[in-house]
N, C-alpha and C. Protein backbone atom coordinates (compact mmCIF):
# COMPACT_ATOMS: atom_id res chain seq x y z
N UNK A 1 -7.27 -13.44 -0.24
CA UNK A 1 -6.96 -12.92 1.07
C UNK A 1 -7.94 -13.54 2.06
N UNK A 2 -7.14 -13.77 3.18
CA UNK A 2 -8.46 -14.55 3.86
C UNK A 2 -9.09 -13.73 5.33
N UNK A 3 -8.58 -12.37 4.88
CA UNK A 3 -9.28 -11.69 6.13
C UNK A 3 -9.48 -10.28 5.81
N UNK A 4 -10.67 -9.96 5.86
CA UNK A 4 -11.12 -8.20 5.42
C UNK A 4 -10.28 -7.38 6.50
N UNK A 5 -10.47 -6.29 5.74
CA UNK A 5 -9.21 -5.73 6.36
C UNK A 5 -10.04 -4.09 7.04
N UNK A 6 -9.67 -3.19 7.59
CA UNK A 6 -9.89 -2.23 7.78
C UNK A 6 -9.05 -1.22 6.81
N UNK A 7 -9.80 -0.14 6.38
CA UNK A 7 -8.77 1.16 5.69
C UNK A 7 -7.23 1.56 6.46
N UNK A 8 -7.71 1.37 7.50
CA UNK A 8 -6.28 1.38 8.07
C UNK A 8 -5.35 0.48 8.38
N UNK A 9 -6.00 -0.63 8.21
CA UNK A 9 -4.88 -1.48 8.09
C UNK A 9 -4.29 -2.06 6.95
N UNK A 10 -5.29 -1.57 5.59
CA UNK A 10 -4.64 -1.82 4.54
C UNK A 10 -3.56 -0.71 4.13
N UNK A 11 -2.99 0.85 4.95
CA UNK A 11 -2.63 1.52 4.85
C UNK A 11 -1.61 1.24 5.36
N UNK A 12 -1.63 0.72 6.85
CA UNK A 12 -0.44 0.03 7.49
C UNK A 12 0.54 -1.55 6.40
N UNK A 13 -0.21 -1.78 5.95
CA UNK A 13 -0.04 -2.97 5.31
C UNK A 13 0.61 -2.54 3.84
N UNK A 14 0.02 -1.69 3.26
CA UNK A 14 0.96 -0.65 1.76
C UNK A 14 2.14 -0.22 2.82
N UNK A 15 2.31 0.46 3.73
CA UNK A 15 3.37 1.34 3.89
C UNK A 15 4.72 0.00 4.39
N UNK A 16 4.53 -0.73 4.96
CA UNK A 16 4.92 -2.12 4.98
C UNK A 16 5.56 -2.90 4.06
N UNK A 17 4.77 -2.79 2.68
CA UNK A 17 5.54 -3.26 1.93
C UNK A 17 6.27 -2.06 0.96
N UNK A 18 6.22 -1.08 0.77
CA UNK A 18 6.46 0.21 0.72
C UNK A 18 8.22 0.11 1.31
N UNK A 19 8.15 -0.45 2.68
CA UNK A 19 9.47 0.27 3.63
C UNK A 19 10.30 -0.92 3.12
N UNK A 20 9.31 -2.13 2.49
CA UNK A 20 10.97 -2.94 2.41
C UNK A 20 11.62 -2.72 0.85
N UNK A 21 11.10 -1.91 0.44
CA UNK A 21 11.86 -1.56 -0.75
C UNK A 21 13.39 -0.75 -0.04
N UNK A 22 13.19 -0.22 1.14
CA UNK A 22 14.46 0.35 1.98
C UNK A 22 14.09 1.59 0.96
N UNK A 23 13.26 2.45 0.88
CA UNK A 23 13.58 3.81 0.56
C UNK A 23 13.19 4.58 1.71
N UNK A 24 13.63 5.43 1.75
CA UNK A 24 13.85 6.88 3.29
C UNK A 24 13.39 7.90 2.88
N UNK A 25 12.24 8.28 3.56
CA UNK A 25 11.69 9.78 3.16
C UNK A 25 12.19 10.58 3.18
N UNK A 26 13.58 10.67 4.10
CA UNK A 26 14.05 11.44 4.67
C UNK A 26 14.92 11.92 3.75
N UNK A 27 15.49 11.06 3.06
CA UNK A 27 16.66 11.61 2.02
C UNK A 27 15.74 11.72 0.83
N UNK A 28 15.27 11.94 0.09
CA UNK A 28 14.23 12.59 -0.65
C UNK A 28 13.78 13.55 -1.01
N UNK A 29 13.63 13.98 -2.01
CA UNK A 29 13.05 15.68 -2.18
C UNK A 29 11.15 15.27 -1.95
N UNK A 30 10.66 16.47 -2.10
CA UNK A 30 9.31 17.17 -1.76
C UNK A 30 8.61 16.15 -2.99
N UNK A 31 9.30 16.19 -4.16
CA UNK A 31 8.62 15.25 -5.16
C UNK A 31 8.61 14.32 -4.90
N UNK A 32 9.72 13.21 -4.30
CA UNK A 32 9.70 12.07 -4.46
C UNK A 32 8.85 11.35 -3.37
N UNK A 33 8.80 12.47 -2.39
CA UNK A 33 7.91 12.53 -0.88
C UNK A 33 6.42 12.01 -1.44
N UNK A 34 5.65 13.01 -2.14
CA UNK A 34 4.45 13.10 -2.76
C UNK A 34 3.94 12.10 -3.37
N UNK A 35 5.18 11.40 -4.82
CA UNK A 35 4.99 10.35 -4.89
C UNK A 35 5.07 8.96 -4.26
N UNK A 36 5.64 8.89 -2.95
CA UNK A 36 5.68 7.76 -1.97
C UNK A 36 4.56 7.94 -1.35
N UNK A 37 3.90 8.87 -1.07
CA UNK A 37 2.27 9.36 -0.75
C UNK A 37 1.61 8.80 -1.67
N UNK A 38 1.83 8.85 -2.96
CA UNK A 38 0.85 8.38 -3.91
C UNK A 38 0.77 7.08 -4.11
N UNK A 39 1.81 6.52 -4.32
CA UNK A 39 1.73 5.11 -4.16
C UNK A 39 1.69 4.18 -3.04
N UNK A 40 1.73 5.13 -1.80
CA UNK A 40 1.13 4.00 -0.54
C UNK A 40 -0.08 4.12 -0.47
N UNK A 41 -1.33 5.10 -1.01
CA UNK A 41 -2.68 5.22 -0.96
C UNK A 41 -3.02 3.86 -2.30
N UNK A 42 -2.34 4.17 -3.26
CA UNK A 42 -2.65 3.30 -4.68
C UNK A 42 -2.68 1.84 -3.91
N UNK A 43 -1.35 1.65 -3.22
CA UNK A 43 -1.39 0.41 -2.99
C UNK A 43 -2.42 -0.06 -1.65
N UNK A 44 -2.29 0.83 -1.18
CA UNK A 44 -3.68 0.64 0.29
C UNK A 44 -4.95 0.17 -0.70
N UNK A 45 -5.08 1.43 -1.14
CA UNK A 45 -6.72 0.61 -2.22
C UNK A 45 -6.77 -0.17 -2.66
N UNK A 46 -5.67 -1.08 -3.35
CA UNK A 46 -5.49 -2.45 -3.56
C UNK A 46 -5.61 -3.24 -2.86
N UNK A 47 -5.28 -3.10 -1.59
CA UNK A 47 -5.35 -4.44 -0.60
C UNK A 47 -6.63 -4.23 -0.11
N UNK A 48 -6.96 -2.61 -0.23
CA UNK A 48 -8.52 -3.10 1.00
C UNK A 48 -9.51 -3.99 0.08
N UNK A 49 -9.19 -3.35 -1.06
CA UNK A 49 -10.51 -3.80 -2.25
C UNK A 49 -10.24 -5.45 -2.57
N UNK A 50 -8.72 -5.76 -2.43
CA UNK A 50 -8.88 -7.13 -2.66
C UNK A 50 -9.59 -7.95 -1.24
N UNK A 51 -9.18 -7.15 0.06
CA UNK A 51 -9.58 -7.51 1.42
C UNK A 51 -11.07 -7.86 1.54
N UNK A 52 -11.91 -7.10 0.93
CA UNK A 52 -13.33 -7.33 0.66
C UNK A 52 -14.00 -7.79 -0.15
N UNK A 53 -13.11 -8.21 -0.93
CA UNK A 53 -13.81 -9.05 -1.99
C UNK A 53 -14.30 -8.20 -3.62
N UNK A 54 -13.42 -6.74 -3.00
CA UNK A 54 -14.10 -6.65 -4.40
C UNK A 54 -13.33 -6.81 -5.87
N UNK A 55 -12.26 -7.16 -5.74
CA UNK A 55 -11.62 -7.49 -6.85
C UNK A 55 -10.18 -8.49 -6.22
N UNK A 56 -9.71 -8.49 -7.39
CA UNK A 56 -8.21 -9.31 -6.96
C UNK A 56 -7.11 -9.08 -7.61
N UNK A 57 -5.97 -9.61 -7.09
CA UNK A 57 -5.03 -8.91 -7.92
C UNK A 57 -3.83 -9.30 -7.64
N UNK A 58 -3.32 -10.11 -8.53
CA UNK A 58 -2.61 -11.51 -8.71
C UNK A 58 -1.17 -10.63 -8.19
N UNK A 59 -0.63 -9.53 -8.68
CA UNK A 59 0.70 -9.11 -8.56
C UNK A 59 0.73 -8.83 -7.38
N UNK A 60 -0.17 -8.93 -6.10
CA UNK A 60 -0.16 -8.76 -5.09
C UNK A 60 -0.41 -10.27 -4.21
N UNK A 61 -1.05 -10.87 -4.81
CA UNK A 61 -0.71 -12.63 -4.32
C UNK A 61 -2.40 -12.63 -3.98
N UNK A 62 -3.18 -12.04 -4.17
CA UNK A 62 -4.84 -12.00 -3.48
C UNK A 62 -5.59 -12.75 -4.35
């Protein structure tokens, strides 16, 4: 990655790739809500941590 990122913009940046899967919160139950919560934080921590250098992580292209 060639630019550190802020927590929030690695949050903006998970939810991003998150939306082009085309899933809708909206049509969703409370569970599936929670888990789209869970995996846009999982994937935020991935990008910030690859953003800074502290690890990498090929299935993400970093």
């Amino acid at each position: 990655m060639n630019k550190r990122l802020t927590y929030p913009q690695a949050i903006q940046a998970a939810a991003t790739l998150l939306a082009s899967e085309k899933v809708s919160a909206r049509a969703v139950d409370d569970d599936k809500q929670a888990e789209l919560v869970s995996d846009l934080f999982a994937l935020a921590d991935r990008i910030y941590h690859a953003s800074i250098g502290f690890s990498t992580d090929e299935e993400l292209g970093f």
